[in-house]
Protein backbone atom coordinates (compact mmCIF):
# COMPACT_ATOMS: atom_id res chain seq x y z
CA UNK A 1 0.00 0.00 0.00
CA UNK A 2 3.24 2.28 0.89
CA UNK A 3 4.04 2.00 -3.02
CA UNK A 4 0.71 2.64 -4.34
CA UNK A 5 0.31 5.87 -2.47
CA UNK A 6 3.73 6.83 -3.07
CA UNK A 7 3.28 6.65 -6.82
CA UNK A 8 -0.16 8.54 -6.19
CA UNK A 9 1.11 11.57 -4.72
CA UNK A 10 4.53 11.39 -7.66
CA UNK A 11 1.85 11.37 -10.12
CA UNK A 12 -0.32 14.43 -7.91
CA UNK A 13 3.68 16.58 -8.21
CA UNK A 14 3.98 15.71 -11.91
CA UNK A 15 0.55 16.80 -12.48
CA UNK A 16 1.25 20.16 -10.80
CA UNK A 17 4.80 20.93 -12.48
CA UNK A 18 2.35 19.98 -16.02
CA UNK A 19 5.64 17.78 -17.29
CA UNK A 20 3.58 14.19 -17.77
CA UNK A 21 5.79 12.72 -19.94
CA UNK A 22 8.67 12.84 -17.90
CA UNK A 23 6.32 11.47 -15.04
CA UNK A 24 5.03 8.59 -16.81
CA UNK A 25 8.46 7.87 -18.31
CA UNK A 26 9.60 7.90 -14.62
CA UNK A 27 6.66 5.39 -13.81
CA UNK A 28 7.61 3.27 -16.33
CA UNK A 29 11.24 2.86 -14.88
CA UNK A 30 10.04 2.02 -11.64
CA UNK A 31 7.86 -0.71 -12.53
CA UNK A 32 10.66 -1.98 -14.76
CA UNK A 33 12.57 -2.04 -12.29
CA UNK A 34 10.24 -3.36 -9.71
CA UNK A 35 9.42 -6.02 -12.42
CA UNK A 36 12.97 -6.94 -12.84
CA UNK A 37 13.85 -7.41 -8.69
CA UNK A 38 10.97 -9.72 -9.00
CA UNK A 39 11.62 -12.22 -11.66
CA UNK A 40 15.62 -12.11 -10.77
CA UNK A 41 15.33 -12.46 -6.67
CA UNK A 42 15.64 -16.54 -7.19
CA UNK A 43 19.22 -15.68 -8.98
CA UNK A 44 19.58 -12.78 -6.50
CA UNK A 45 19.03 -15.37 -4.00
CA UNK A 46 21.17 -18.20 -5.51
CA UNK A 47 24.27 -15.40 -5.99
CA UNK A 48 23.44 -14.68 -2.53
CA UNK A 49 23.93 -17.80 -1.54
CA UNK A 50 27.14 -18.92 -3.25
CA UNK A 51 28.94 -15.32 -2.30
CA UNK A 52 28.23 -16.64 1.52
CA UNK A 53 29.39 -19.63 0.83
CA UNK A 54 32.66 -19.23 -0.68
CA UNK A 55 33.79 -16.21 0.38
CA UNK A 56 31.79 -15.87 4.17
CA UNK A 57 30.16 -12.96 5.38
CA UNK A 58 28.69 -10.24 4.95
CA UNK A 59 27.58 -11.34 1.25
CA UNK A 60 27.05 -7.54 -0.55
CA UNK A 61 29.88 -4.77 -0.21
CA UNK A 62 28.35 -1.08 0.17
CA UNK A 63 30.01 2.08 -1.04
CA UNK A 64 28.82 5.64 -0.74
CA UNK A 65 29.68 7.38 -3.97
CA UNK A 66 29.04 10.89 -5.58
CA UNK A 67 25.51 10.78 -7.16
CA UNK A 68 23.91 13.61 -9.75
CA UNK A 69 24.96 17.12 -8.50
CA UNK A 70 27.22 15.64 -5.93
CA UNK A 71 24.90 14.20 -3.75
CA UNK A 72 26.08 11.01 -2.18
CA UNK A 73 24.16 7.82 -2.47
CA UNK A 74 24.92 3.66 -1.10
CA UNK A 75 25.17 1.57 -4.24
CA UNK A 76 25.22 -2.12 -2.82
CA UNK A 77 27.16 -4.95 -4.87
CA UNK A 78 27.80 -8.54 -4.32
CA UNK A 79 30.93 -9.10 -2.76
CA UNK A 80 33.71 -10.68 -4.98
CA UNK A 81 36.99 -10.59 -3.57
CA UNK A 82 38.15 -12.37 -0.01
CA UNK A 83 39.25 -9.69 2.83
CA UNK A 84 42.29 -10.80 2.36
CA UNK A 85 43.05 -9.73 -1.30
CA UNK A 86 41.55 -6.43 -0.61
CA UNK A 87 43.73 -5.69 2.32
CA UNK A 88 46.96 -5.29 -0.03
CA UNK A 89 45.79 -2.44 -1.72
């Protein structure tokens, strides 16, 4: 329900600021994406598991970088290398 009214009140801003097409092109991208998570989390999942597996814990690796404008954002990734190998460097 948290989704549903948060598209609801995107769609009420878009409406206001009268630019609809990049509003629906934004909705679009969201339920892509939202689309996507779905059908992958299985692979997600299996990725998940194999990461924990072989290389231990903690499975993803997070990273604050400079977003649009230089506003910082977390991207999360699936670790790759052991602690070990990234120690050297």
């Amino acid at each position: 329900m948290a989704v549903i009214s948060r598209i609801l009140s995107y769609l009420a801003i878009i409406e206001r600021k009268g630019n609809v097409r990049a509003g629906i092109k934004r909705l679009i991208d969201i339920a892509t994406v939202f689309l996507c998570a779905v059908i992958l989390s299985p692979l997600f999942l299996l990725v998940a598991l194999i990461v924990r597996f072989s290389l231990g814990s903690p499975v993803l690796f997070c990273q604050v970088r400079p977003g649009l404008g230089g506003k910082p954002f977390t991207i999360y990734k699936f670790r790759t290398m052991n602690v070990s190998r990234g120690r050297g460097t």
